[in-house]
Protein backbone atom coordinates (compact mmCIF):
# COMPACT_ATOMS: atom_id res chain seq x y z
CA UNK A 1 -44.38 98.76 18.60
CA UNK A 2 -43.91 95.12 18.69
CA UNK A 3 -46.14 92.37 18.58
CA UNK A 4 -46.75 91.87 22.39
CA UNK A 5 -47.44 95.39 23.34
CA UNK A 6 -49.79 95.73 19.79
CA UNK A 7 -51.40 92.40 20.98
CA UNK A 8 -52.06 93.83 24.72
CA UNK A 9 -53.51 96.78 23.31
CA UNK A 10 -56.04 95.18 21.09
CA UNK A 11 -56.69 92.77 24.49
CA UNK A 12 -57.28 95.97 26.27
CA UNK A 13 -59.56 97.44 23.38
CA UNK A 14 -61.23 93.82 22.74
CA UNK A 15 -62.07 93.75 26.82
CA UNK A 16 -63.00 97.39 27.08
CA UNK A 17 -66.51 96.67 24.80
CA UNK A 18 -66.90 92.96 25.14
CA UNK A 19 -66.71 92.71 29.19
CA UNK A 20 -68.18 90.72 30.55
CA UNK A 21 -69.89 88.65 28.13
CA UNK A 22 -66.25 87.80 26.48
CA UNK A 23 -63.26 88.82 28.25
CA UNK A 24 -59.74 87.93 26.50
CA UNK A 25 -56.35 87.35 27.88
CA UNK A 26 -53.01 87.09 26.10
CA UNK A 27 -51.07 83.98 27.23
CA UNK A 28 -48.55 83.85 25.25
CA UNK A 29 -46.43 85.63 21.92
CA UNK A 30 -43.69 83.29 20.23
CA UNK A 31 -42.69 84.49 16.71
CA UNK A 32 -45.83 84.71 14.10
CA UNK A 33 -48.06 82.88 16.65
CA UNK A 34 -50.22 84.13 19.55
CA UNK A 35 -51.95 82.49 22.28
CA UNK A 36 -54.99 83.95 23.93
CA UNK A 37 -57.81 82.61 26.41
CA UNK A 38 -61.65 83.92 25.94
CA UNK A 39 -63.95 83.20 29.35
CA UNK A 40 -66.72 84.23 29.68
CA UNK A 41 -70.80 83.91 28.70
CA UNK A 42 -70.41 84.83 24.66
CA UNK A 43 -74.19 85.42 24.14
CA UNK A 44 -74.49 82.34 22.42
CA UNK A 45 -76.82 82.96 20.19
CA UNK A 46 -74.37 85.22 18.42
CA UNK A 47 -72.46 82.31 17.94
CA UNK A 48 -69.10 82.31 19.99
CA UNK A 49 -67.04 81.93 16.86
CA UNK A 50 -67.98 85.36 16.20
CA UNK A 51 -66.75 86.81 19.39
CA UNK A 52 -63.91 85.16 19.36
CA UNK A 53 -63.04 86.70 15.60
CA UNK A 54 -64.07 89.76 16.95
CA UNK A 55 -60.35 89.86 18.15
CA UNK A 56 -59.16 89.54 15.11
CA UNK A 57 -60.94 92.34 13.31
CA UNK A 58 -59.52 94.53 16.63
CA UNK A 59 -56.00 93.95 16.11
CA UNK A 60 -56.91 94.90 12.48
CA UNK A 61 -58.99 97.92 13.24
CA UNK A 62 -56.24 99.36 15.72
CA UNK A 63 -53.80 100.01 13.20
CA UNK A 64 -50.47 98.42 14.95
CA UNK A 65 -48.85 97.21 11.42
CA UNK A 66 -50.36 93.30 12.32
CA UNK A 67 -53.02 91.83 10.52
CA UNK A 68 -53.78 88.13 12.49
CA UNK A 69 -56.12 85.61 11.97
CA UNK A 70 -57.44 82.32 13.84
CA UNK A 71 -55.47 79.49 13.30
CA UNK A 72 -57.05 76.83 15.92
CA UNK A 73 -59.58 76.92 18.81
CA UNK A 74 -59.96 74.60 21.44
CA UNK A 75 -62.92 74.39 23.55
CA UNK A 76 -61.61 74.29 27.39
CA UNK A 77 -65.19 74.60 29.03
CA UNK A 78 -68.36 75.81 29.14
CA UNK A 79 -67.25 79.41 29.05
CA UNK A 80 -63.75 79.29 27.81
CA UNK A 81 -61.75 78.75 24.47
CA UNK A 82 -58.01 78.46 23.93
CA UNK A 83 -57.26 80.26 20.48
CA UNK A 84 -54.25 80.06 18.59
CA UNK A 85 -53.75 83.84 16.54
CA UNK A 86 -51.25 83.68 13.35
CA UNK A 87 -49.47 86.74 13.02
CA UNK A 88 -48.51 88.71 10.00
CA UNK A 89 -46.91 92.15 9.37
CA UNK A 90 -49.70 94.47 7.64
C-alpha cells in the first residue's frame, strides 16, 4: 500500500469517530510530507492540538508500515488548521 491510499485510510478512520467535531481531509502527498486540512468545532477545551495529533496516533494505530508526525500547523480560521504530516516508513 502506498502512502496516499495508507493516508486516505487513516482520513477515513480519523473522520469515522471524530465527525463532526473534527473532520480531516488529505490535500496533498509529495514524498515524506503530507498535507491535510482539519475543520471543524474541536471541543476546545480538549485542546485542538490534541485532535489534530489524534491523526497521527491513527496512521500509527492502523498498521500501514508509516509512522508520521506533525511537522507545522497553521491556523486558517476559527474552525480550521492547515497541518503539515512528516512521513516515515515504520
Amino acid at each position: 500500500m502506498g502512502a496516499r491510499e495508507a493516508l486516505e485510510r487513516a482520513v477515513e478512520e480519523y473522520n469515522r469517530y471524530r465527525r463532526p467535531e473534527a473532520v480531516a481531509r488529505l490535500l496533498r502527498v509529495e514524498g515524506d510530507e503530507a498535507l491535510l486540512e482539519f475543520t471543524g468545532s474541536f471541543c476546545e477545551t480538549c485542546g485542538v492540538y490534541d485532535w489534530l495529533e489524534d491523526f497521527v496516533y491513527e496512521v500509527r494505530g492502523l498498521n500501514l508500515g508509516l509512522d508520521a508526525e506533525i511537522e507545522a500547523c497553521r491556523r486558517l480560521s476559527d474552525d480550521a488548521f492547515l497541518v503539515k504530516i512528516r512521513l516515515r516508513q515504520a
